[in-house]
Protein backbone atom coordinates (compact mmCIF):
# COMPACT_ATOMS: atom_id res chain seq x y z
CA UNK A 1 0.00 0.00 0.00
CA UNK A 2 1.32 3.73 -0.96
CA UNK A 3 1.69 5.87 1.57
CA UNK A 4 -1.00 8.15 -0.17
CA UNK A 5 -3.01 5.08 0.04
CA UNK A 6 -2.74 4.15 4.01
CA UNK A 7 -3.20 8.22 4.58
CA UNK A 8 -6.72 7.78 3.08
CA UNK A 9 -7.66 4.65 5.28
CA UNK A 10 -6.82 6.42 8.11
CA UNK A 11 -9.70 9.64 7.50
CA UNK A 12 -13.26 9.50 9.46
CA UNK A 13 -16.20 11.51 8.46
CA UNK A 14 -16.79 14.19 10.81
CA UNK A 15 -18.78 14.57 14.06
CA UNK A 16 -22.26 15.49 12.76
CA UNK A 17 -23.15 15.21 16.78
CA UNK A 18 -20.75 17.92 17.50
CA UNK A 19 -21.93 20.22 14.76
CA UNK A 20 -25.49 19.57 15.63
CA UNK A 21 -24.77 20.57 19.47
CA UNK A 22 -22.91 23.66 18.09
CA UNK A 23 -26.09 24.92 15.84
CA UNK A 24 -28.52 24.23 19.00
CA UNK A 25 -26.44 26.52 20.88
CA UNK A 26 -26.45 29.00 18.56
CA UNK A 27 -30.27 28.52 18.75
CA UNK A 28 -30.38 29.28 22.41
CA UNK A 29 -28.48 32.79 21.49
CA UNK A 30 -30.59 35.74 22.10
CA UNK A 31 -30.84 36.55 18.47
CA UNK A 32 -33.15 35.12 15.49
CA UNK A 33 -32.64 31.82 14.81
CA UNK A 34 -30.67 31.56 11.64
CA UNK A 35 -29.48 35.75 12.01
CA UNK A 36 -25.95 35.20 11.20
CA UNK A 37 -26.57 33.25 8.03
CA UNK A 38 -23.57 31.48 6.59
CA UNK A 39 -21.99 32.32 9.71
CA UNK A 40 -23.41 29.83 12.20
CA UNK A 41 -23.23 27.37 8.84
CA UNK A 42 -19.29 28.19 9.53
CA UNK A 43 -19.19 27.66 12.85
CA UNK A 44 -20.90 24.18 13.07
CA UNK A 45 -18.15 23.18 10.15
CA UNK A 46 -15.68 23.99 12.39
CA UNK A 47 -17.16 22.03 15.24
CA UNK A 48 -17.89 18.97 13.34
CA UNK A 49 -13.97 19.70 12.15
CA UNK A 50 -13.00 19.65 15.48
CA UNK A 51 -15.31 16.96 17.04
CA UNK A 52 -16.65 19.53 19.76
CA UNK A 53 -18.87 22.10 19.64
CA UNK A 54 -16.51 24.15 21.96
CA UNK A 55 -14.66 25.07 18.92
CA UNK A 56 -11.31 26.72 18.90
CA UNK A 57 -9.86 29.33 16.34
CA UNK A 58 -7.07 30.77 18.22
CA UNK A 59 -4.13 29.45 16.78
CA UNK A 60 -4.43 30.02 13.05
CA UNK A 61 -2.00 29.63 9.71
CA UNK A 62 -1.72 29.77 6.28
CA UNK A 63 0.47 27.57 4.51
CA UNK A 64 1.90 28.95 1.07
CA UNK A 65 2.96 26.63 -1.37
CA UNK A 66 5.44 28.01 -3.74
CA UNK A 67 5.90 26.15 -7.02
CA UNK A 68 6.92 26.77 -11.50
CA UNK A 69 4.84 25.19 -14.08
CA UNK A 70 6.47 24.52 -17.31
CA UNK A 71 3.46 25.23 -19.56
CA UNK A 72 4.50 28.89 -19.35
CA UNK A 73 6.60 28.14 -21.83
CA UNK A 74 3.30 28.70 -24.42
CA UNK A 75 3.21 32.44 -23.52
CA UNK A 76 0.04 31.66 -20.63
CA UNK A 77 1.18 34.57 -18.65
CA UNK A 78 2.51 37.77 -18.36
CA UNK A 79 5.96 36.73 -16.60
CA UNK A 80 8.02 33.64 -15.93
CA UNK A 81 9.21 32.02 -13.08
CA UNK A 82 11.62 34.74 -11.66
CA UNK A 83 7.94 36.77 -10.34
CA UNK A 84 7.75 33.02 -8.15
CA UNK A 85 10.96 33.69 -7.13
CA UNK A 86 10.40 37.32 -6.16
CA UNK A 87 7.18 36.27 -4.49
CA UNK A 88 8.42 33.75 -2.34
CA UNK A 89 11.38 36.15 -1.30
CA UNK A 90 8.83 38.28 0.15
CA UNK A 91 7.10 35.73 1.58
CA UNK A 92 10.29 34.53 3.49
CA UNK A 93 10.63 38.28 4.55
CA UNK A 94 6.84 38.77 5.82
CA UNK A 95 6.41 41.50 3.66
CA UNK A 96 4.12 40.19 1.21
CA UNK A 97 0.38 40.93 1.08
CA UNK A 98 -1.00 37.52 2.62
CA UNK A 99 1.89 37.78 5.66
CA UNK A 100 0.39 41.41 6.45
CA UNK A 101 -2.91 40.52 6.13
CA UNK A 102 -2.47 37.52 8.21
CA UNK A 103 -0.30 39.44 10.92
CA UNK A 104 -3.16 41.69 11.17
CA UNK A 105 -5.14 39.11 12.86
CA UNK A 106 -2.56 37.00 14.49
CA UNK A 107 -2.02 34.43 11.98
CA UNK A 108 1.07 32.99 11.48
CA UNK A 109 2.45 32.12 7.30
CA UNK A 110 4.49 29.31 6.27
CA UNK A 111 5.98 29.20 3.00
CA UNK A 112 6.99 26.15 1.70
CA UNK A 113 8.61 25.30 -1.88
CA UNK A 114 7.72 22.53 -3.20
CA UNK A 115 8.77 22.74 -6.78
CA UNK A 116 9.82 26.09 -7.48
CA UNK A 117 12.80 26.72 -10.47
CA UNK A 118 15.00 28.77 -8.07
CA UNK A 119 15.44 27.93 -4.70
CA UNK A 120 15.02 30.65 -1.27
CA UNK A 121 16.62 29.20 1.48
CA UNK A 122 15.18 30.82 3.76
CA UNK A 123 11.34 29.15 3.10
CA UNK A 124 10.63 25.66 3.98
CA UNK A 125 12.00 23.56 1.22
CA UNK A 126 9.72 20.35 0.16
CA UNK A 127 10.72 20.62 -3.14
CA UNK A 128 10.11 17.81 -5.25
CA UNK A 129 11.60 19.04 -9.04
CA UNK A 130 12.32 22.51 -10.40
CA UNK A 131 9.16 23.31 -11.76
CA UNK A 132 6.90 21.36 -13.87
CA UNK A 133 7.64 20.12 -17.54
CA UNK A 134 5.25 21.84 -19.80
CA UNK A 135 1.72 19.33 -20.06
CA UNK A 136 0.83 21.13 -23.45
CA UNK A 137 3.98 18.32 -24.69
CA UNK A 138 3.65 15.52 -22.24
CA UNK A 139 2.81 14.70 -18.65
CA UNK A 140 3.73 17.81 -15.79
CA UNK A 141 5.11 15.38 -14.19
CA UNK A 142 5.62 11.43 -13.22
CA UNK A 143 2.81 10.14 -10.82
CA UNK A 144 5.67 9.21 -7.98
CA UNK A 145 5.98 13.01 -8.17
CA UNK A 146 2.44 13.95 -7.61
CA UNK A 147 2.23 11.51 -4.99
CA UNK A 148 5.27 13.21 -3.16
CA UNK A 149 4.14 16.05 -3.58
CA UNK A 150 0.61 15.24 -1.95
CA UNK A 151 1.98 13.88 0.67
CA UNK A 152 4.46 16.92 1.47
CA UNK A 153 0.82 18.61 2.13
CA UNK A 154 -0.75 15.83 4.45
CA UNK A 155 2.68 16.06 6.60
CA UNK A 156 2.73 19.71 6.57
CA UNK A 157 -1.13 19.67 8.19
CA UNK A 158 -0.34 17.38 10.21
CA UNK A 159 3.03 19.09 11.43
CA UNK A 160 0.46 22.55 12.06
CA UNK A 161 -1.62 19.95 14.03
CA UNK A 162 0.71 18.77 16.25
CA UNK A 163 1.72 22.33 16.82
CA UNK A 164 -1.54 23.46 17.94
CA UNK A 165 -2.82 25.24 14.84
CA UNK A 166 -6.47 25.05 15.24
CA UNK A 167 -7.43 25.77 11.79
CA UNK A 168 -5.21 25.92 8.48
CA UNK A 169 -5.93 28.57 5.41
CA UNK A 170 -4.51 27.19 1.56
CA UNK A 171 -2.43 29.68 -0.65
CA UNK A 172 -0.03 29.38 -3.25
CA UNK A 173 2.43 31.79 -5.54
CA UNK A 174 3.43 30.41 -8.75
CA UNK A 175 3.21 31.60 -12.39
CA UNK A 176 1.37 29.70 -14.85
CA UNK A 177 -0.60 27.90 -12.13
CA UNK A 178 -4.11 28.99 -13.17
CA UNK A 179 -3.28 26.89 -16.36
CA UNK A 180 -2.72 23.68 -14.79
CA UNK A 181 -5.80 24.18 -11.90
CA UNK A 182 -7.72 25.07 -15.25
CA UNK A 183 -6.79 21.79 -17.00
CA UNK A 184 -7.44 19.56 -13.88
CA UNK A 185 -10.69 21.45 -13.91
CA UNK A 186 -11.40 20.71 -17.08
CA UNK A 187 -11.18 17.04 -16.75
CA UNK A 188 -12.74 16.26 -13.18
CA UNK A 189 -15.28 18.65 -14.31
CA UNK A 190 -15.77 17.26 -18.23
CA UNK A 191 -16.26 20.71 -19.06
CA UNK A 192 -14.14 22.44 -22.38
CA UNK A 193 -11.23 24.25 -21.35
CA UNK A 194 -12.89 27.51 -22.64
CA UNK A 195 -15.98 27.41 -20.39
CA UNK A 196 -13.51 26.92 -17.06
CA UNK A 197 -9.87 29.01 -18.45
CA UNK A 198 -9.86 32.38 -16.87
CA UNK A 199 -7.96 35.56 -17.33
CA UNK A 200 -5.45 34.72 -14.53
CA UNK A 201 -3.46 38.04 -13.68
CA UNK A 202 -4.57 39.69 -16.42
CA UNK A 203 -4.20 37.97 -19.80
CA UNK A 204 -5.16 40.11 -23.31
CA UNK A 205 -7.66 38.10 -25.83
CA UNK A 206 -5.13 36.69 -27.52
CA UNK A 207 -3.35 35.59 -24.27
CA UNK A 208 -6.51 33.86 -23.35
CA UNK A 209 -6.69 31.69 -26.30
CA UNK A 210 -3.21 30.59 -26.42
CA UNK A 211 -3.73 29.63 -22.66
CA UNK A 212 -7.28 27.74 -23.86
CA UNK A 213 -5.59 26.10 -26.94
CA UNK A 214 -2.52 24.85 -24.69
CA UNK A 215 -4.71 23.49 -21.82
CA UNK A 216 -6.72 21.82 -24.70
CA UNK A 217 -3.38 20.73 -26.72
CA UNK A 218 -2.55 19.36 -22.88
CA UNK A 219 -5.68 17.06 -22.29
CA UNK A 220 -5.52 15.84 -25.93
CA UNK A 221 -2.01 14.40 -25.45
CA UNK A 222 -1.92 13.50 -22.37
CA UNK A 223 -5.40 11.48 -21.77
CA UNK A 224 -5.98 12.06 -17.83
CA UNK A 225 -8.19 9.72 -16.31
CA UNK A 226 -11.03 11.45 -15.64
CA UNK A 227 -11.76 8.67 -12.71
CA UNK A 228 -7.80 8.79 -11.32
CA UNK A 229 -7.75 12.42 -9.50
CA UNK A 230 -3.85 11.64 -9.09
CA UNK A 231 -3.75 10.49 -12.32
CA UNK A 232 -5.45 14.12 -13.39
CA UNK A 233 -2.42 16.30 -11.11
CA UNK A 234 0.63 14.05 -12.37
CA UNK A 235 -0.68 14.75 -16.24
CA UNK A 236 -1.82 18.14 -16.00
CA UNK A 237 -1.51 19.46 -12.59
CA UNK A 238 0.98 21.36 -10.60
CA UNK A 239 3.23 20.73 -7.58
CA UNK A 240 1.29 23.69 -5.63
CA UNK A 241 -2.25 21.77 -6.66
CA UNK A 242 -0.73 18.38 -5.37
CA UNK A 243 0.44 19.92 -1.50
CA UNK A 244 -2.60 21.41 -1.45
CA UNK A 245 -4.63 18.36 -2.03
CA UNK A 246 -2.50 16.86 0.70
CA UNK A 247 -3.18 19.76 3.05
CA UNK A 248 -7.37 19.16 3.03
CA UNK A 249 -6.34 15.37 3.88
CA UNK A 250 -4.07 16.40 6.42
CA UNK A 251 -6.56 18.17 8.22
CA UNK A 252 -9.16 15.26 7.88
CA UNK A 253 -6.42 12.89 9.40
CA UNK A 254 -5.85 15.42 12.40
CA UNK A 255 -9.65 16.64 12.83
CA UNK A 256 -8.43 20.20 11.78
CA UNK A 257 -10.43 22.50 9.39
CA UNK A 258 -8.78 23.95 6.71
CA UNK A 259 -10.19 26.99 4.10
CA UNK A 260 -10.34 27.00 0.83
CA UNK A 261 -8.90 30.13 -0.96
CA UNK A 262 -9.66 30.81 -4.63
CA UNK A 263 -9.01 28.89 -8.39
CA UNK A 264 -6.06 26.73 -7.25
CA UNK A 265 -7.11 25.80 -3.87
CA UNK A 266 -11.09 25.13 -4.85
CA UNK A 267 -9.24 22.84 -7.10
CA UNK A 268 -6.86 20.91 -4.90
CA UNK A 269 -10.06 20.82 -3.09
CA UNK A 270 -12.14 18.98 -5.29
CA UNK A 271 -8.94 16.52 -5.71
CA UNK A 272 -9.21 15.53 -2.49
CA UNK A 273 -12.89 15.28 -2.30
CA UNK A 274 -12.57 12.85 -5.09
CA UNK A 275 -10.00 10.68 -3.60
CA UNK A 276 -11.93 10.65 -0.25
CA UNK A 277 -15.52 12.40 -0.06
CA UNK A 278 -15.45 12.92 3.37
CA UNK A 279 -12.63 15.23 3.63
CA UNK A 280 -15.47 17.61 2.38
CA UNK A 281 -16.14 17.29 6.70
CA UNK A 282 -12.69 19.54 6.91
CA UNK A 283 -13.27 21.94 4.23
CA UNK A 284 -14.21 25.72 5.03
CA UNK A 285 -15.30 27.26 1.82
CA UNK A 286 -13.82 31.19 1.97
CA UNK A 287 -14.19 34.23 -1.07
CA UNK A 288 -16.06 34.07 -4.54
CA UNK A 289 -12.76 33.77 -7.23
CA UNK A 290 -13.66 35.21 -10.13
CA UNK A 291 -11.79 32.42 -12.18
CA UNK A 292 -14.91 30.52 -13.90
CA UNK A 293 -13.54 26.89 -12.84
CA UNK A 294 -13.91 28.21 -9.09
CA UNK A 295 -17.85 28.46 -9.62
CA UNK A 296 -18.43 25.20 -10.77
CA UNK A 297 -16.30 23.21 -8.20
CA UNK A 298 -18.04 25.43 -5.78
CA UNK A 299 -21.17 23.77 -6.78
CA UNK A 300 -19.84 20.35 -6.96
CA UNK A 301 -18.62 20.79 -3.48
CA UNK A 302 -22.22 22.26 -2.45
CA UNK A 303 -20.66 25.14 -0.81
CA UNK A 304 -21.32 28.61 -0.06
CA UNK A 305 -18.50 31.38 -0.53
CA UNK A 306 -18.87 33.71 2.55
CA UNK A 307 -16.75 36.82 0.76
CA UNK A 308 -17.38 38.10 -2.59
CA UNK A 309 -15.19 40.99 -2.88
CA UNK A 310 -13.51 40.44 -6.12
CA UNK A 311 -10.30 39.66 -5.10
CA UNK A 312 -7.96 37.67 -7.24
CA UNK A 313 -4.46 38.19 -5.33
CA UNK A 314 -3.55 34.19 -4.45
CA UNK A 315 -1.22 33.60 -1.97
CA UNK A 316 -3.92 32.46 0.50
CA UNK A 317 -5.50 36.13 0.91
CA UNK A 318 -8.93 35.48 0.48
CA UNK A 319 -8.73 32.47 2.87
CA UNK A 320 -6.91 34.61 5.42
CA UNK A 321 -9.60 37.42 5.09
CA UNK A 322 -11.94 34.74 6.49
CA UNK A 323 -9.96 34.90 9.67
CA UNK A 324 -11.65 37.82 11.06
CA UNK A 325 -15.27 36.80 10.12
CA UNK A 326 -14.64 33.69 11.55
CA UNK A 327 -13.49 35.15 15.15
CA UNK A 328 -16.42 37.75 15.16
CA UNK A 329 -18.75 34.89 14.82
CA UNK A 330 -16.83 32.80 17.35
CA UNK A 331 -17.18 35.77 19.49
CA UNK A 332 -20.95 35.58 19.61
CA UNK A 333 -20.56 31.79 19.80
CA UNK A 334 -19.21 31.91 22.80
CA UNK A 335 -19.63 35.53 25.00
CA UNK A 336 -23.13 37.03 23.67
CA UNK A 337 -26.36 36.41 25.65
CA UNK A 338 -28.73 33.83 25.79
CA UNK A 339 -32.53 33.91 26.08
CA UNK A 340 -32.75 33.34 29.84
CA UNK A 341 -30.34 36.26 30.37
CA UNK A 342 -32.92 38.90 28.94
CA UNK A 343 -35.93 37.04 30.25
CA UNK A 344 -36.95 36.36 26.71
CA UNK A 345 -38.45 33.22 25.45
CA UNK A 346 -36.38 30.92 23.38
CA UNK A 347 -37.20 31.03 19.57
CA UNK A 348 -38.70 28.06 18.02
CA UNK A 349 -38.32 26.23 14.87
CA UNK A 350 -41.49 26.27 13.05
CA UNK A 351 -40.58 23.91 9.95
């Protein structure tokens, strides 16, 4: 058995009973049943997550995975891999937008290479090649790689885990990486390349169809196996996509929830649902990308964005921007009144 394999055995559905506990609570609030929307939906995520409905969001992280992809070799975006250099530079120095915004509410960031071109020693290194080969002429990479690469996510979870990290937030810098999540897209999916290839950073019309014609060009040679999510990331994929995908089975081995951010996560996301549906019990669904792909696996996930304000930075920012929401609402969880402290009687459920 793989170690990929044996990980998998080893996840358990969530605690429904803990989640269900969490939501009465939130009943007995002295407040409308249902007031805080998507909210309380949140919260009882996080409980089931956790197995308790005395949920805990202290001790928060993002984990950045920083990684090349050889298909922008086909002119799919505006720069090459020198911009995932820089990024990850200013990652390692905290100065980059996700490690401010995450500062801001007392998260902590951990960038971690695992298959970047250059290498930053000061980041984690969990590299497994430099960079992708380029899927528009053959696979991204060999399926011991993907594996590898999965399972430098899963450790990394666990690792925040066993450190106390009570809930984990996905991000990612590398360019040409909203090529590959679009061509894993397009094959879990079975939906053409043009209805789920975005714009990335900012592609021009013409940029936009070379980027459609090579994810097609990609598929065609390759032949993923629509049925074989590994299969899917080792053809067409990306190193970022694969940690990633380990990261939302991490957190299902170690009962620890773990956002979604935007295009790339959603889709390491729906990886990971598909090698194990009930790591969907660990997933915390964060910001509306406006990459189309994002929609649909939004909807094959049945989840509910909280944030929709346009933001298409990466790096884990929309997940992080979650952070906040989520403590407010913890706040009321666990400090705001309940309907024998204002001598009011308890709502009921009437359907």
């Amino acid at each position: 058995m793989s170690k990929l394999k044996e990980v998998l055995s080893e996840i358990e559905p969530g605690d429904q009973e803990a989640a269900a506990a969490c939501q009465k609570h939130l009943d007995h609030i002295a407040k409308p049943l249902g007031s805080l929307g998507e909210l309380e939906n949140i919260l009882c995520m996080i409980a089931r997550a956790q197995g308790s409905p005395d949920i805990s969001v202290e001790k928060k992280c993002v984990l950045v995975y920083c990684s090349d992809n050889g298909i922008v070799a086909q002119g799919v975006a505006q720069s090459d891999h020198s911009v995932t250099t820089s990024i990850a530079r200013s990652l390692a120095a905290g100065h980059s937008s996700v490690c401010v915004m995450a500062a801001s509410c007392g998260a902590d960031t951990f960038p971690i290479d695992v298959g970047m071109v250059d290498t930053v020693p000061e980041i984690r290194e969990r590299k497994v090649a430099r960079g992708t080969d380029d899927f528009s002429e053959g696979p991204a990479m060999a399926r011991e790689e993907a594996e590898k690469a999965i399972m430098a996510g899963v450790e990394s979870a666990v690792e925040m885990s066993r450190k106390g990290y009570d809930i984990i937030a996905t991000g990612e810098a590398g360019i040409g990486n909203t090529s590959s999540s679009s061509a894993v897209a397009s094959v879990l999916l079975g939906l053409d390349p043009e209805i789920v290839t975005g714009r990335g950073s900012g592609l021009t019309d013409d940029g936009l169809k070379r980027k459609i014609a090579a994810i097609r060009r990609g598929i065609a040679i390759n032949s993923p196996d629509w049925g074989d999510p590994v299969d899917v990331l080792a053809k067409v994929g990306g190193f970022d996509i694969c940690a990633m995908c380990g990261t939302f089975i991490g957190g299902a081995i170690s009962h620890t929830p773990v956002v979604i951010d935007g295009l790339i996560s959603s889709v390491a996301a729906l990886c990971a649902f598909r090698l194990s549906p009930v790591v969907r019990d660990y997933m915390i669904p964060s910001h509306k990308s406006g990459e189309p792909a994002a929609e649909h696996i939004m909807q094959e996930l049945n989840f509910t964005p909280i944030l929709d304000a346009g933001m298409r930075l990466g790096e884990g920012s929309g997940a992080v921007t979650l952070f906040p929401v989520i403590d407010m609402a913890a706040s009321v969880y666990r400090n705001a009144a309940v309907f024998e402290d204002i001598n009011v009687q308890q709502y009921r459920r009437l359907s």
